[in-house]
C-alpha atoms as a PDB file:
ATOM      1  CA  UNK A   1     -71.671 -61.068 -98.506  1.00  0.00           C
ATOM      2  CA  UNK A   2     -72.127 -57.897-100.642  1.00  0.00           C
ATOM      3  CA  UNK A   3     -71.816 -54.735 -99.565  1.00  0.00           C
ATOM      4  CA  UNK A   4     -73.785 -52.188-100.744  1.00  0.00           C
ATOM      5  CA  UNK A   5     -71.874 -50.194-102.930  1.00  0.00           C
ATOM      6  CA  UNK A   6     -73.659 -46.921-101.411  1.00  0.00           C
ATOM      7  CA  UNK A   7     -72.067 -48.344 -98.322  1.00  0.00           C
ATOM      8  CA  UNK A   8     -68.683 -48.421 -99.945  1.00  0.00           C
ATOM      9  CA  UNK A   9     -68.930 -44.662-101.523  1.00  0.00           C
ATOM     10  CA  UNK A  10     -70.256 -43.574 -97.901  1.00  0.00           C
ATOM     11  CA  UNK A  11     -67.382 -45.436 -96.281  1.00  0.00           C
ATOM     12  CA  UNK A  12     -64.778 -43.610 -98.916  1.00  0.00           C
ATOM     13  CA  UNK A  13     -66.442 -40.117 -98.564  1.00  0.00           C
ATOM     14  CA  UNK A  14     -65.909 -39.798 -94.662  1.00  0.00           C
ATOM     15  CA  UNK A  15     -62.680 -41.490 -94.584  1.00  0.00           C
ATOM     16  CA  UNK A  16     -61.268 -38.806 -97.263  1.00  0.00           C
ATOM     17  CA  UNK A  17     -63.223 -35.884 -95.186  1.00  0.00           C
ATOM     18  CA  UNK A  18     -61.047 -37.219 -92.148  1.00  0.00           C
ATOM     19  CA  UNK A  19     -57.641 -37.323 -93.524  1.00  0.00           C
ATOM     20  CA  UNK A  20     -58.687 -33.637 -95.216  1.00  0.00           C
ATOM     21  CA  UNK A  21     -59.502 -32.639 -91.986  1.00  0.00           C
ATOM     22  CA  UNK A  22     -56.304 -33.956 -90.867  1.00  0.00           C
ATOM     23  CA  UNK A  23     -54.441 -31.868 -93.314  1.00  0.00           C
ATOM     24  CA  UNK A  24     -56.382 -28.677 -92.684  1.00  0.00           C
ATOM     25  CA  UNK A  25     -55.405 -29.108 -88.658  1.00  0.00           C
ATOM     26  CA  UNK A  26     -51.758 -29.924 -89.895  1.00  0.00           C
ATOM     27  CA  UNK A  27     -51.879 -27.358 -92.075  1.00  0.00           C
ATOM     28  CA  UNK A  28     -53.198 -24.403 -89.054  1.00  0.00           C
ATOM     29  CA  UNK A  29     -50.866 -25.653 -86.686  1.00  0.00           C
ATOM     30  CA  UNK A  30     -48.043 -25.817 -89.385  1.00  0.00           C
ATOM     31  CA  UNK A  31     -48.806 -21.784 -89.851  1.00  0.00           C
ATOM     32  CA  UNK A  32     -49.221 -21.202 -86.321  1.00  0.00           C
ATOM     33  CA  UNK A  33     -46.108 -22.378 -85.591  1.00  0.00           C
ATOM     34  CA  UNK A  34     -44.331 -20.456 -87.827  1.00  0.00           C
ATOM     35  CA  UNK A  35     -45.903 -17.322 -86.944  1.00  0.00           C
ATOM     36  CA  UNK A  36     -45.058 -18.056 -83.340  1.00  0.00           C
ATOM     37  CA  UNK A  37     -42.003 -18.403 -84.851  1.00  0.00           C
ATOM     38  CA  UNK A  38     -41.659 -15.331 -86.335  1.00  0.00           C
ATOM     39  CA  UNK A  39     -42.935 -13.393 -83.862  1.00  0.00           C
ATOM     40  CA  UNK A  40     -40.221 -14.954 -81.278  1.00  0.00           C
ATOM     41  CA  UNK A  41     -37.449 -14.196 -83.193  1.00  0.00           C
ATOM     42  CA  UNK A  42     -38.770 -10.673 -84.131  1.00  0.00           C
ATOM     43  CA  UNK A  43     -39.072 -10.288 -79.895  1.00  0.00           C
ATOM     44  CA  UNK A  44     -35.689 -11.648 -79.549  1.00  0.00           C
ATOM     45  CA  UNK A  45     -34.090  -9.732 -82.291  1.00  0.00           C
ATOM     46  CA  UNK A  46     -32.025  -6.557 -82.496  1.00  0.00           C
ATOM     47  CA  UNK A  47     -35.105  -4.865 -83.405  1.00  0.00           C
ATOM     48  CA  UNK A  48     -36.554  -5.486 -80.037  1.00  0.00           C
ATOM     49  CA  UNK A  49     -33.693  -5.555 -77.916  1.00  0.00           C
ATOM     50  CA  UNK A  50     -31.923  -2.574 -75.439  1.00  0.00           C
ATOM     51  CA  UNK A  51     -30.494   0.122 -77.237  1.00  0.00           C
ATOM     52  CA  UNK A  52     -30.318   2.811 -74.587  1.00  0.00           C
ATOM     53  CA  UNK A  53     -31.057   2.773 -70.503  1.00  0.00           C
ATOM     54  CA  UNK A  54     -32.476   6.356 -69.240  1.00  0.00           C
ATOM     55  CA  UNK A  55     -31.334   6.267 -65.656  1.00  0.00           C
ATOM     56  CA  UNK A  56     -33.460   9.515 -63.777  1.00  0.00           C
ATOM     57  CA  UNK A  57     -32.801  10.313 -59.988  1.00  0.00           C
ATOM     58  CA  UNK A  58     -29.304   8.221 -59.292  1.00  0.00           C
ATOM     59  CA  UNK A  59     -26.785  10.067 -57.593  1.00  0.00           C
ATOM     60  CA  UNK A  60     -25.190   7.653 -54.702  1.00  0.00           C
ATOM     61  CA  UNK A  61     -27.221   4.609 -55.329  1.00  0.00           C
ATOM     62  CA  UNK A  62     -25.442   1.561 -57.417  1.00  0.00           C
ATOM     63  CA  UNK A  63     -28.050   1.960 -59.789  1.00  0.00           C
ATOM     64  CA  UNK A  64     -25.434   0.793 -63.124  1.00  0.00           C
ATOM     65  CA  UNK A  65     -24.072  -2.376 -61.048  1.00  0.00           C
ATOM     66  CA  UNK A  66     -27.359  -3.677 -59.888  1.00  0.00           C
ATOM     67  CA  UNK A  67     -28.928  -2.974 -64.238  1.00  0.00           C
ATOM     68  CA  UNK A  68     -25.715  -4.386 -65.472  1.00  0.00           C
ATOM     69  CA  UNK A  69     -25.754  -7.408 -62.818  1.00  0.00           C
ATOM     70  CA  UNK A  70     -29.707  -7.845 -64.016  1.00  0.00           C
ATOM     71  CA  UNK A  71     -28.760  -7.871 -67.690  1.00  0.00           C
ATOM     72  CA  UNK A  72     -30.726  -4.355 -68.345  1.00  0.00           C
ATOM     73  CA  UNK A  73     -27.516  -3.624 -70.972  1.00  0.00           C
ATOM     74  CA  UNK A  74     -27.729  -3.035 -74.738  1.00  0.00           C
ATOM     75  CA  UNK A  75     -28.732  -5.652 -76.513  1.00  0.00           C
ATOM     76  CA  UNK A  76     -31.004  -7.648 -74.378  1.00  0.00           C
ATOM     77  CA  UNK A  77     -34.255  -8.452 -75.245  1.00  0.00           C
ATOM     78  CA  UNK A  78     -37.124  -6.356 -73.704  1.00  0.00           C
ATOM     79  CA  UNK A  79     -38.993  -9.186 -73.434  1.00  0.00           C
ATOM     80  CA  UNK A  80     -36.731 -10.915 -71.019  1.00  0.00           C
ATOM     81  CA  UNK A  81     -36.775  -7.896 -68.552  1.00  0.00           C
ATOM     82  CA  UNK A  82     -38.645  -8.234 -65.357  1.00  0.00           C
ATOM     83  CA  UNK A  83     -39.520  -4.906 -63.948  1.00  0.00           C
ATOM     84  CA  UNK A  84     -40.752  -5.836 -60.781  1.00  0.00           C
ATOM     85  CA  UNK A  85     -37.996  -7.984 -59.920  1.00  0.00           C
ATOM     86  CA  UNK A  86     -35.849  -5.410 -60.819  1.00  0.00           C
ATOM     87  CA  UNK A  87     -37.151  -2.832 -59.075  1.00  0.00           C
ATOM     88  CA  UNK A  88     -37.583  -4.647 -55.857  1.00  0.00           C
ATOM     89  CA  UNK A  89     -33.337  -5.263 -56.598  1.00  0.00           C
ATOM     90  CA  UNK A  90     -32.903  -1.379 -56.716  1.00  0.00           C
ATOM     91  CA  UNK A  91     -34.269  -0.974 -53.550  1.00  0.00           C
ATOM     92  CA  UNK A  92     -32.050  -3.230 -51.878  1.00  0.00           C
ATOM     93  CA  UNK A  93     -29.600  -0.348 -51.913  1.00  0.00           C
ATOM     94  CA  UNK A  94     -29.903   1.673 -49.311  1.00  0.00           C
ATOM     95  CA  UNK A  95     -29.392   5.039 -50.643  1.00  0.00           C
ATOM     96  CA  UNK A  96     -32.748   4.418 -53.448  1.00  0.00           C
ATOM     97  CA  UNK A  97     -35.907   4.707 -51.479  1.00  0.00           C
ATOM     98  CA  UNK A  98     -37.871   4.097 -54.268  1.00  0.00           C
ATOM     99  CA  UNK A  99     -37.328   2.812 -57.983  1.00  0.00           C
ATOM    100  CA  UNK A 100     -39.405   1.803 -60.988  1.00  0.00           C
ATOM    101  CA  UNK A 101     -38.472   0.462 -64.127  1.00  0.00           C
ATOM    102  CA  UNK A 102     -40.270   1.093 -67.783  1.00  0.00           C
ATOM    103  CA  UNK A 103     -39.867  -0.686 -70.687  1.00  0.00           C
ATOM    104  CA  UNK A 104     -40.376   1.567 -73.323  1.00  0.00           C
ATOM    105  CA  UNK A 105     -40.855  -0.675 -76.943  1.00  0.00           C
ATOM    106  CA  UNK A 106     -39.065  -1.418 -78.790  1.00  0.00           C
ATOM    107  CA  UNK A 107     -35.381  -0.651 -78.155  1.00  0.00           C
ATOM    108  CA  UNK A 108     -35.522   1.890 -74.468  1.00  0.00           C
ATOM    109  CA  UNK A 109     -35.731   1.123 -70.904  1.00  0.00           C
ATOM    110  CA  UNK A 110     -36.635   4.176 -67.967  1.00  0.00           C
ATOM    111  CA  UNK A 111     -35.302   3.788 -64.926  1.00  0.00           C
ATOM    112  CA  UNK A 112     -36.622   6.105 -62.432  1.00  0.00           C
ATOM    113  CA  UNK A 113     -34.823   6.370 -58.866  1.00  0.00           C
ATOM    114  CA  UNK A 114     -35.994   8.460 -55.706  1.00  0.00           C
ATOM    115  CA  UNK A 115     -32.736   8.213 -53.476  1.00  0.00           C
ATOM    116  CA  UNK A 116     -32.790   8.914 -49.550  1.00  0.00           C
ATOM    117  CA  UNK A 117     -31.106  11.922 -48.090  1.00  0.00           C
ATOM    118  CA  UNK A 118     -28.054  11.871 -46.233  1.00  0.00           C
ATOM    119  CA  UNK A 119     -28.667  14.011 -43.002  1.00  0.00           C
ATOM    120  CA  UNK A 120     -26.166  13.214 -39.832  1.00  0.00           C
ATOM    121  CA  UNK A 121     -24.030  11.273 -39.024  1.00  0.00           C
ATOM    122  CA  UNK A 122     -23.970   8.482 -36.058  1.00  0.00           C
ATOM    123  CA  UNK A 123     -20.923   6.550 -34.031  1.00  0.00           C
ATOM    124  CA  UNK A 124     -22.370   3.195 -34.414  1.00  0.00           C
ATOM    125  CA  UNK A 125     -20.475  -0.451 -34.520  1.00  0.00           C
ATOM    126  CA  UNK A 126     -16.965   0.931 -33.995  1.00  0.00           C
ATOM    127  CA  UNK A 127     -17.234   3.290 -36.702  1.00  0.00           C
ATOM    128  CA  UNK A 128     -19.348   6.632 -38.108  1.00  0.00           C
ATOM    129  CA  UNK A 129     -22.189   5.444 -40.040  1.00  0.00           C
ATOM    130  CA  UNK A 130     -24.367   8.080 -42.406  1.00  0.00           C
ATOM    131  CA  UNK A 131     -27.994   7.833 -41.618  1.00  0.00           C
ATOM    132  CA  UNK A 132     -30.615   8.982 -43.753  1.00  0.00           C
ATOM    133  CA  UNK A 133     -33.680  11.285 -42.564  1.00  0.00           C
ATOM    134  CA  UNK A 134     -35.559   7.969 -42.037  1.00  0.00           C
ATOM    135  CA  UNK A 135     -33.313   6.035 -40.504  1.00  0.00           C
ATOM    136  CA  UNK A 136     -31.852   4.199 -42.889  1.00  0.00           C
ATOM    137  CA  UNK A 137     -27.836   3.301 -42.285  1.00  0.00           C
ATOM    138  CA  UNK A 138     -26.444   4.411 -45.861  1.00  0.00           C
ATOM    139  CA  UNK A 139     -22.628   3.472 -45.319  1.00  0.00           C
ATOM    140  CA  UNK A 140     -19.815   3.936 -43.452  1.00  0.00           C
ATOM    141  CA  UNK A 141     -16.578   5.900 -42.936  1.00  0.00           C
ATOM    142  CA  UNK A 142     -13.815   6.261 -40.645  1.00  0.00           C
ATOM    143  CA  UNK A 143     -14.177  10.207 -40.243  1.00  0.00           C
ATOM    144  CA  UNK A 144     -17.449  12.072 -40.496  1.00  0.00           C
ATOM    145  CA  UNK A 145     -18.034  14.624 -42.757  1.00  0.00           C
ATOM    146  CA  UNK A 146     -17.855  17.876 -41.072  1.00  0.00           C
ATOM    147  CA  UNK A 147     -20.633  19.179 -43.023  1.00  0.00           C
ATOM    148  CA  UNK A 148     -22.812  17.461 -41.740  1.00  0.00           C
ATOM    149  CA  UNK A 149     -24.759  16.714 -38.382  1.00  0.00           C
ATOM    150  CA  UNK A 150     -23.469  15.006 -35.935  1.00  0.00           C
ATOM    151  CA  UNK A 151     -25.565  12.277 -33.455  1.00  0.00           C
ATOM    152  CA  UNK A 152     -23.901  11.821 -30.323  1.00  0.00           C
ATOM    153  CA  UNK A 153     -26.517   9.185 -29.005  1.00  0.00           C
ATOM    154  CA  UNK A 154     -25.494   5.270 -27.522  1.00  0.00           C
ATOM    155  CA  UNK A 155     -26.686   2.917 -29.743  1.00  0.00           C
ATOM    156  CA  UNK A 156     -26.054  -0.490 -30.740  1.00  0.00           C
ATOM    157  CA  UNK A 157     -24.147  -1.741 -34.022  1.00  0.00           C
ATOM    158  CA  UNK A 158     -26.535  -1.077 -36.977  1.00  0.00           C
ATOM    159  CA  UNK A 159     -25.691  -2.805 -40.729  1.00  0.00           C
ATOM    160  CA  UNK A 160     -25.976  -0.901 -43.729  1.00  0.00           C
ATOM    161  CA  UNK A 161     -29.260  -0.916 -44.819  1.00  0.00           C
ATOM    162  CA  UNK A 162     -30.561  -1.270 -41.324  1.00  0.00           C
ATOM    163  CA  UNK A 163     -33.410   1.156 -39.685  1.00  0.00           C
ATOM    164  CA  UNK A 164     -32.754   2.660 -36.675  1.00  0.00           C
ATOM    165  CA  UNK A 165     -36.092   2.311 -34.358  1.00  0.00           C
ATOM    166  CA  UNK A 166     -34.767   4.556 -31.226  1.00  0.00           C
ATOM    167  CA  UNK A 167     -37.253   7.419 -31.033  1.00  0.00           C
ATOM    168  CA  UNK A 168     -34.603  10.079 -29.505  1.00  0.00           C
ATOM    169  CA  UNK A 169     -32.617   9.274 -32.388  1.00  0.00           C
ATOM    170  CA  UNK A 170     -35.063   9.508 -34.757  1.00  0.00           C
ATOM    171  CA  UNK A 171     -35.903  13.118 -33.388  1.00  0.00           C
ATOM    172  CA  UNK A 172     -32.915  13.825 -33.609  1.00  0.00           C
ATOM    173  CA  UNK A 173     -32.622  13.161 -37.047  1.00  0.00           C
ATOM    174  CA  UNK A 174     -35.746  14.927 -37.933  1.00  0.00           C
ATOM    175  CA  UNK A 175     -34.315  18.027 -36.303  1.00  0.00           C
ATOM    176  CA  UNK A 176     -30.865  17.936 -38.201  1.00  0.00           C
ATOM    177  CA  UNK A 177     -33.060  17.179 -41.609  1.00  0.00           C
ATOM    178  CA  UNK A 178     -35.455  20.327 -41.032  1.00  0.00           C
ATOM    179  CA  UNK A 179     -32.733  22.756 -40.276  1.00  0.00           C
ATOM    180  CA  UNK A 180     -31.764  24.874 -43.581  1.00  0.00           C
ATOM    181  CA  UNK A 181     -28.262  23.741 -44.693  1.00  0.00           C
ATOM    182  CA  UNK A 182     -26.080  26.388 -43.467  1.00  0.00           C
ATOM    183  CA  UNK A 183     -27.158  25.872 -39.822  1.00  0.00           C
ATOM    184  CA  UNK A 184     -27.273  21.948 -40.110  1.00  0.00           C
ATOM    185  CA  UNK A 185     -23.937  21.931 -41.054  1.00  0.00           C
ATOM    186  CA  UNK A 186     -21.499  20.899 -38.196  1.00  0.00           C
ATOM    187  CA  UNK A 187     -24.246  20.935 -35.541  1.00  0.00           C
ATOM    188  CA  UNK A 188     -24.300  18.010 -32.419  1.00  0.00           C
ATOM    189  CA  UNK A 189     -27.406  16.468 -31.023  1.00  0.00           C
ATOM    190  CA  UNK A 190     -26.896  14.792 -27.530  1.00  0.00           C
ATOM    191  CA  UNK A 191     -29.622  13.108 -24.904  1.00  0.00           C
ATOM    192  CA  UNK A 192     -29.578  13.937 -21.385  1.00  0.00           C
ATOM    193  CA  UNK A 193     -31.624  12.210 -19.399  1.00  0.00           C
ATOM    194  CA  UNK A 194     -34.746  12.019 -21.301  1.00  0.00           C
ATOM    195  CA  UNK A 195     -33.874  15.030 -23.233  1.00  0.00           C
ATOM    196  CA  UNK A 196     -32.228  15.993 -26.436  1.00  0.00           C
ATOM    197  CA  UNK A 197     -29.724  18.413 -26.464  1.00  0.00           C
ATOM    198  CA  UNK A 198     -27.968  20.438 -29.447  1.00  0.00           C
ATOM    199  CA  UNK A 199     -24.779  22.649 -30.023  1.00  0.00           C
ATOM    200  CA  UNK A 200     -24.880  25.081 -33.093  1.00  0.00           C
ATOM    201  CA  UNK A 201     -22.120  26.593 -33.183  1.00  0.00           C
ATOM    202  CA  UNK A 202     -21.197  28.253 -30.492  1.00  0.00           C
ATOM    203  CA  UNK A 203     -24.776  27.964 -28.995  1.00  0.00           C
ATOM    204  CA  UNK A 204     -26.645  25.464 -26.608  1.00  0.00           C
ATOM    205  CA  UNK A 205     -29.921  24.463 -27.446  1.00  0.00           C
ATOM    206  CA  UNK A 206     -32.270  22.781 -25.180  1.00  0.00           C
ATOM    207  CA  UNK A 207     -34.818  20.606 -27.561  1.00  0.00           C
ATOM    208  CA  UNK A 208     -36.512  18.431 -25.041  1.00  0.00           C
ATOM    209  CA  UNK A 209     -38.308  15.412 -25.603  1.00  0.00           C
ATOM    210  CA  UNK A 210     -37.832  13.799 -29.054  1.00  0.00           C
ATOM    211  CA  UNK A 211     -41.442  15.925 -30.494  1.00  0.00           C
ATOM    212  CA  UNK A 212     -42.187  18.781 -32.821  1.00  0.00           C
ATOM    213  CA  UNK A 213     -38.996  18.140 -34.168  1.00  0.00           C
ATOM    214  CA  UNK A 214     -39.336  20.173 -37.296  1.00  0.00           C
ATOM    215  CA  UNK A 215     -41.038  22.951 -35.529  1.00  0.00           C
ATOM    216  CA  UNK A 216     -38.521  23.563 -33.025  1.00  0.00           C
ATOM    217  CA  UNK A 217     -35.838  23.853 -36.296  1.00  0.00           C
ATOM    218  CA  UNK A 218     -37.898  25.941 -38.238  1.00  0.00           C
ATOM    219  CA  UNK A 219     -38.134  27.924 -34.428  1.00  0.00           C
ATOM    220  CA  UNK A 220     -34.030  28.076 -33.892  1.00  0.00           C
ATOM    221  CA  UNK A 221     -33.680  29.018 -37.424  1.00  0.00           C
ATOM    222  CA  UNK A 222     -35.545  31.737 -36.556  1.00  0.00           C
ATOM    223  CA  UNK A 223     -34.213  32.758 -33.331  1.00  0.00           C
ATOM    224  CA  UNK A 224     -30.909  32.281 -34.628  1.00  0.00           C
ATOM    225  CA  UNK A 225     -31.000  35.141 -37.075  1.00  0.00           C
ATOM    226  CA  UNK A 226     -31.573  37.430 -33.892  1.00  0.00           C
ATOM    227  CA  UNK A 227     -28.364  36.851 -32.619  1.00  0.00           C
ATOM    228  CA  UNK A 228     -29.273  35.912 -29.264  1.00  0.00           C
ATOM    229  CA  UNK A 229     -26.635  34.992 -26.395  1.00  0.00           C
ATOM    230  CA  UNK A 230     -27.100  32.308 -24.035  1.00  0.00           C
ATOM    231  CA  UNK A 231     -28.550  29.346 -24.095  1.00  0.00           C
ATOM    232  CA  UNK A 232     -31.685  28.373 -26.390  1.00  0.00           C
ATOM    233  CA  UNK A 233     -34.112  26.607 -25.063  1.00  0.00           C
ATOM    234  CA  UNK A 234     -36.659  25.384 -27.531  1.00  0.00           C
ATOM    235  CA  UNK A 235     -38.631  23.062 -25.626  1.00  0.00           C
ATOM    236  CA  UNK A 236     -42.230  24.989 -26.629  1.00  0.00           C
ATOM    237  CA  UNK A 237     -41.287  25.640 -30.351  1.00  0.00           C
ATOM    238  CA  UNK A 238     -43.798  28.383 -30.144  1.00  0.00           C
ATOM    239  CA  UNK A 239     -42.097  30.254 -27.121  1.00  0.00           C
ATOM    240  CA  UNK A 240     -38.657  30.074 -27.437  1.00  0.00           C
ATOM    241  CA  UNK A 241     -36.532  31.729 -24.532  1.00  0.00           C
ATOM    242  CA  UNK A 242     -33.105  32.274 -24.156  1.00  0.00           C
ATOM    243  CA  UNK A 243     -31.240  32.300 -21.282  1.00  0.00           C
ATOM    244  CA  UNK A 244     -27.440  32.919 -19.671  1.00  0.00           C
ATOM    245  CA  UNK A 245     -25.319  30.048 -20.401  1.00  0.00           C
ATOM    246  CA  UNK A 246     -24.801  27.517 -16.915  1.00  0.00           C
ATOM    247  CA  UNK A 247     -24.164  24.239 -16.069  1.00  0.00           C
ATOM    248  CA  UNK A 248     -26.979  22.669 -17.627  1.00  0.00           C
ATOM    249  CA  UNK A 249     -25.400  23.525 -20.987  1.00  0.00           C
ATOM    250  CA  UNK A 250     -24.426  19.639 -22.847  1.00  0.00           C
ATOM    251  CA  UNK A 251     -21.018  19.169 -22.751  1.00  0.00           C
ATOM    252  CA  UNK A 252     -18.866  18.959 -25.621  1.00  0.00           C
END
């Protein structure tokens, strides 16, 4: 049988417009490729990789260790950094209460830190542990630093990193933080009863129930300036009284 030769040409025509088209795609995903390529090992280059880390905010927190143990050190790729992984490692520490991390193209990362405030110590566990205003166990020590607070209230063995959730603690805590440093310093909260109790110095001070923390330190502050004698009750922040030392005084 004979073919029409129109056929044939037909036949001949599409075929080569397929394997042309077949080249072209080859050909587009040939270039795309090696841009791809490119652009990978531009990312992955020198060019593109940590040259400095801007740490802002660390004083106490491991802030180097927990970069270094994440790889955030010269010569690693920005594009293999994870902030939010990272920052969710800084604020494992206890002492950062906040972190973020910025990747800043093409060779800096920003590390930004908001770290907790150490404000009294606590006997807790066998040992003194540092608590931040919050809460927040920072670490441990054998001896308490004298410059600071002192929290002489039971409680049960708290890990590092752990919150304390014990309200008259927590007052007590807010009172130590809101007191202006040279009358924090070396000061001892108690509970009696239901009732917090302080010692400045040579002073008693009744505080009451664990509320209006703040006030009542911004109050003693005030009161102490006055010199007063006697015991300082600050139960109503807003009427202070003092009174003649007696029993009721906490014991040392």
């Amino acid at each position: 049988m004979k073919v029409d030769p129109r056929i044939l040409r037909r036949q001949v025509a599409v075929a080569e417009e397929q394997a042309l088209s077949r080249v072209r795609r080859s050909v587009v995903i040939l270039a795309v490729l090696a841009v791809a390529g490119m652009v990978a090992w531009f990312l992955l280059s020198p060019h593109m990789s940590v040259a400095s880390v801007e740490v802002v905010g660390a004083v106490n927190g491991n802030v180097g260790e927990i970069l270094a143990r994440e790889n955030v050190v010269p010569g690693t790729p920005l594009v293999a950094i994870r902030p939010g992984r990272i920052e969710e490692s800084l604020r494992e520490d206890p002492w950062i209460r906040t972190a973020s991390l910025k990747l800043v193209f093409p060779t800096r990362v920003e590390v930004n830190v908001r770290e907790r405030e150490a404000v009294a110590w606590l006997w807790s566990g066998g040992s003194w542990g540092l608590l931040a205003g919050d809460g927040v166990l920072l670490e441990r020590s054998e001896t308490p630093e004298p410059a600071r607070s002192i929290i002489a209230i039971p409680t049960g063995e708290l890990e590092i990193g752990g919150k304390i959730i014990d309200q008259s603690i927590l007052g007590a805590l807010e009172f130590a933080g809101s007191l202006p440093q040279d009358v924090g310093a070396g000061i001892m909260v108690q509970i009696r009863g239901d009732e917090l109790w302080g010692l400045v110095g040579d002073h008693p001070v009744r505080l009451g129930l664990p509320v209006q923390m703040a006030a009542k330190a911004i109050s003693l502050a005030a009161v102490l300036e006055t010199e007063p004698a006697g015991l300082i009750d600050m139960t109503a922040p807003a009427r202070p009284a003092i009174r003649l030392a007696g029993p009721t005084q906490p014991k040392q």
